[in-house]
Protein backbone atom coordinates (compact mmCIF):
# COMPACT_ATOMS: atom_id res chain seq x y z
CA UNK A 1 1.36 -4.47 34.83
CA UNK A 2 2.85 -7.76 33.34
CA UNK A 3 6.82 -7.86 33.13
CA UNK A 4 6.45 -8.91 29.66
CA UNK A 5 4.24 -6.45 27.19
CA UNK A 6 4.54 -5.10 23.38
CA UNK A 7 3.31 -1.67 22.85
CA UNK A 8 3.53 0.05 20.11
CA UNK A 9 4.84 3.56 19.51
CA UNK A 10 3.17 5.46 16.58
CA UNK A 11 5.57 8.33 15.56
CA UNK A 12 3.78 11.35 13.90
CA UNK A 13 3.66 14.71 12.05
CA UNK A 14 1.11 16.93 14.37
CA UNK A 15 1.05 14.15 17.09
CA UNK A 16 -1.60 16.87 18.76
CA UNK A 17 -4.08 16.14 16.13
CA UNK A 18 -2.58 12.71 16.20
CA UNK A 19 -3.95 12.32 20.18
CA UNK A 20 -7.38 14.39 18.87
CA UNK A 21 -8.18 11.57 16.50
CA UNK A 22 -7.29 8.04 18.10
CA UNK A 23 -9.08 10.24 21.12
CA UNK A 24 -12.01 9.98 18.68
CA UNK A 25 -12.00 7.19 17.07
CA UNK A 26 -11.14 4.89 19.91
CA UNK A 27 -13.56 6.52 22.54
CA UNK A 28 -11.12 6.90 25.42
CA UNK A 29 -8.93 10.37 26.51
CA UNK A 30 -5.38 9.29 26.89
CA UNK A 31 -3.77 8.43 30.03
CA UNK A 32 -1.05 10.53 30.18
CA UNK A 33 -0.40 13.04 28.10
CA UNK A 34 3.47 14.73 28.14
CA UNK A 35 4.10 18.22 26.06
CA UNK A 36 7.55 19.79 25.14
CA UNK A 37 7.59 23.11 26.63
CA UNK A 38 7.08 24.34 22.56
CA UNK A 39 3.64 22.33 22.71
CA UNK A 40 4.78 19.57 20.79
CA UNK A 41 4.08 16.06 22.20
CA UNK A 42 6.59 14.38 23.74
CA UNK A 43 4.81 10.84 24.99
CA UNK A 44 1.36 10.15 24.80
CA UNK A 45 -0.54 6.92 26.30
CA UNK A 46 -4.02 4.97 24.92
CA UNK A 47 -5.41 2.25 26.25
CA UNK A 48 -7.55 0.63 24.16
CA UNK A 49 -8.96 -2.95 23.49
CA UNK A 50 -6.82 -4.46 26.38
CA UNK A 51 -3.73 -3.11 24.96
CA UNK A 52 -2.00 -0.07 24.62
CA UNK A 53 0.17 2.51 22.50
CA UNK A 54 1.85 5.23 22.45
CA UNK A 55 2.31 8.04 20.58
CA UNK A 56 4.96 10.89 20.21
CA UNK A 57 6.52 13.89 17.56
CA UNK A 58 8.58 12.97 15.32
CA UNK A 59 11.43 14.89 17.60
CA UNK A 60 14.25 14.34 15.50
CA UNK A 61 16.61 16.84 17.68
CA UNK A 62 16.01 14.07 20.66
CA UNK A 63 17.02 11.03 18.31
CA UNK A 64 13.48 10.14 17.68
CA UNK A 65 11.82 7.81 15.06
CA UNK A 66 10.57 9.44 11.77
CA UNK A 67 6.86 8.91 11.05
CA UNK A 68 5.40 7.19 8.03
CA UNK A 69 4.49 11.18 6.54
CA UNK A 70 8.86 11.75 6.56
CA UNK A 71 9.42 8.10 5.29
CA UNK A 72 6.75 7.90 3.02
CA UNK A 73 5.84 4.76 3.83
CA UNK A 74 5.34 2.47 6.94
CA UNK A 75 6.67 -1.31 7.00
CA UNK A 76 4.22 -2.43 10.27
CA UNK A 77 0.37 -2.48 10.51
CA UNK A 78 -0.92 -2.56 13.78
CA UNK A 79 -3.81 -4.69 14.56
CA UNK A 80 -6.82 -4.49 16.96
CA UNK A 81 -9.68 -6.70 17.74
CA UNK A 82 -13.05 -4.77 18.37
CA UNK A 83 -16.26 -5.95 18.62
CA UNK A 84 -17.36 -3.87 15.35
CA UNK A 85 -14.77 -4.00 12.91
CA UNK A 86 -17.33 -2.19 10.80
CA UNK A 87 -18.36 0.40 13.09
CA UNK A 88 -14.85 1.36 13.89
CA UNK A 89 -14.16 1.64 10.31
CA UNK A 90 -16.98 3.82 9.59
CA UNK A 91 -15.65 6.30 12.39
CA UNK A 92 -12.44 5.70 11.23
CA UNK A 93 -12.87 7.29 7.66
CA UNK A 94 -15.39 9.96 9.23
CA UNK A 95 -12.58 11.44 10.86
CA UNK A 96 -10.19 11.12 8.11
CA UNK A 97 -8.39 7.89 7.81
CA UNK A 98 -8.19 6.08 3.88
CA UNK A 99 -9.73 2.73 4.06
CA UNK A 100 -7.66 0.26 2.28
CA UNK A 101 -9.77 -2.39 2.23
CA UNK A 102 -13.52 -2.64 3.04
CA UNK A 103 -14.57 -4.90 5.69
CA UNK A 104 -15.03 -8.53 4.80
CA UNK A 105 -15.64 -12.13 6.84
CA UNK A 106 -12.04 -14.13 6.20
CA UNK A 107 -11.07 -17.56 5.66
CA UNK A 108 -9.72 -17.30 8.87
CA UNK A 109 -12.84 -16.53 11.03
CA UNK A 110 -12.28 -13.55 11.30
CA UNK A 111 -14.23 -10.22 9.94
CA UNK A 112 -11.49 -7.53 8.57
CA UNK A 113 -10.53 -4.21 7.07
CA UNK A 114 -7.06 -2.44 6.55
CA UNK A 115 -7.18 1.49 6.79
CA UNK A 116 -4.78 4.27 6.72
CA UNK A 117 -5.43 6.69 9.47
CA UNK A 118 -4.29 10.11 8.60
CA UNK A 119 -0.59 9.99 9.69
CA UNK A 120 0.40 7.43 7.63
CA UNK A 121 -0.04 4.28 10.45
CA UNK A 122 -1.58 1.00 8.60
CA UNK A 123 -4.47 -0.24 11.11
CA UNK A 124 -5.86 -4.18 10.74
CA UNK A 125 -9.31 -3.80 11.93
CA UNK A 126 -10.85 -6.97 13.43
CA UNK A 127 -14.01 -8.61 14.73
CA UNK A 128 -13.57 -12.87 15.87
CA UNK A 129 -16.17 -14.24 14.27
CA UNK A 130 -15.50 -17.55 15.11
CA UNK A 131 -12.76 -19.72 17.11
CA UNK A 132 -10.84 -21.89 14.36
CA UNK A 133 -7.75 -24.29 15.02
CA UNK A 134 -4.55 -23.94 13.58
CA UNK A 135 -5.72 -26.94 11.05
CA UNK A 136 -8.98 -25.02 10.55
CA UNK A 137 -7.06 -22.20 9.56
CA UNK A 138 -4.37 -23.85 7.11
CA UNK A 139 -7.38 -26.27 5.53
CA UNK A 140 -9.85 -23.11 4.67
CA UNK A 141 -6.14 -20.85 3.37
CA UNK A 142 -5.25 -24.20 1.49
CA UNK A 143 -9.41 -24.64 -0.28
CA UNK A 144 -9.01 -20.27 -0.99
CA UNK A 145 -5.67 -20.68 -2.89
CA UNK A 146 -7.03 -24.10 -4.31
CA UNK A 147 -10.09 -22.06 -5.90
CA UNK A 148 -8.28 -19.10 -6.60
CA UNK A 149 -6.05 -21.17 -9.50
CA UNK A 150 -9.45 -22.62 -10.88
């Protein structure tokens, strides 16, 4: 394991059907799996796409992080790159998530979608299309905006 590595750590309401559905719609069983002695789940561990996050109750008696169902809201989306952004959006919304935004090819190379799953967490969904620069990038933003004031 590097010494250096952002995970993520998706707090939820029902983090048991939380685990049920990334379980799903990610294809893998966790890889460790921690319950409170009431049930509840304490820490739960994905590994998915090269990456990995975790998951955990809300626990607010431990000091723990409300999820986006007690906030009503989130403030971070959490991106993956898949090799069927459309695919994994399909399953995605089979099993309950809100899809924000369909599936499209970007400016930036890139095919994406934004969903919702069912806890509240905002997913960017994403398939490389093709490798662009940085110049690449800015040029094809800088035409969109150009055509968008037309």
């Amino acid at each position: 394991m590097s010494a250096h590595e952002f995970v993520p750590y998706l707090s939820v309401n029902r983090a048991d059907k939380a685990v049920d559905f990334y379980t799903r719609v990610f294809g893998v069983e966790p890889s460790l799996l921690l319950n409170m002695p009431d049930g509840r789940v304490m820490h739960c561990e994905f590994h998915v796409a090269g990456g990995r996050f975790f998951v955990s109750e809300e626990l607010p008696e431990h000091g723990g992080t409300p999820s986006p169902g007690t906030l009503g809201a989130t403030t971070v989306a959490i991106h993956v790159y898949v090799d069927d952004c459309d695919a994994l959006v399909k399953t995605m919304a089979e099993h309950g998530a809100e899809i924000l935004m369909d599936p499209a090819d970007m400016f930036w190379g890139e095919r994406f979608a934004r969903v919702r799953d069912p806890f509240g967490h905002e997913w960017g969904i994403t398939t490389k299309l093709r490798e662009m620069t940085s110049s690449e990038i800015e040029a094809a933003a800088a035409k969109m905006f150009e055509e968008m004031s037309e």
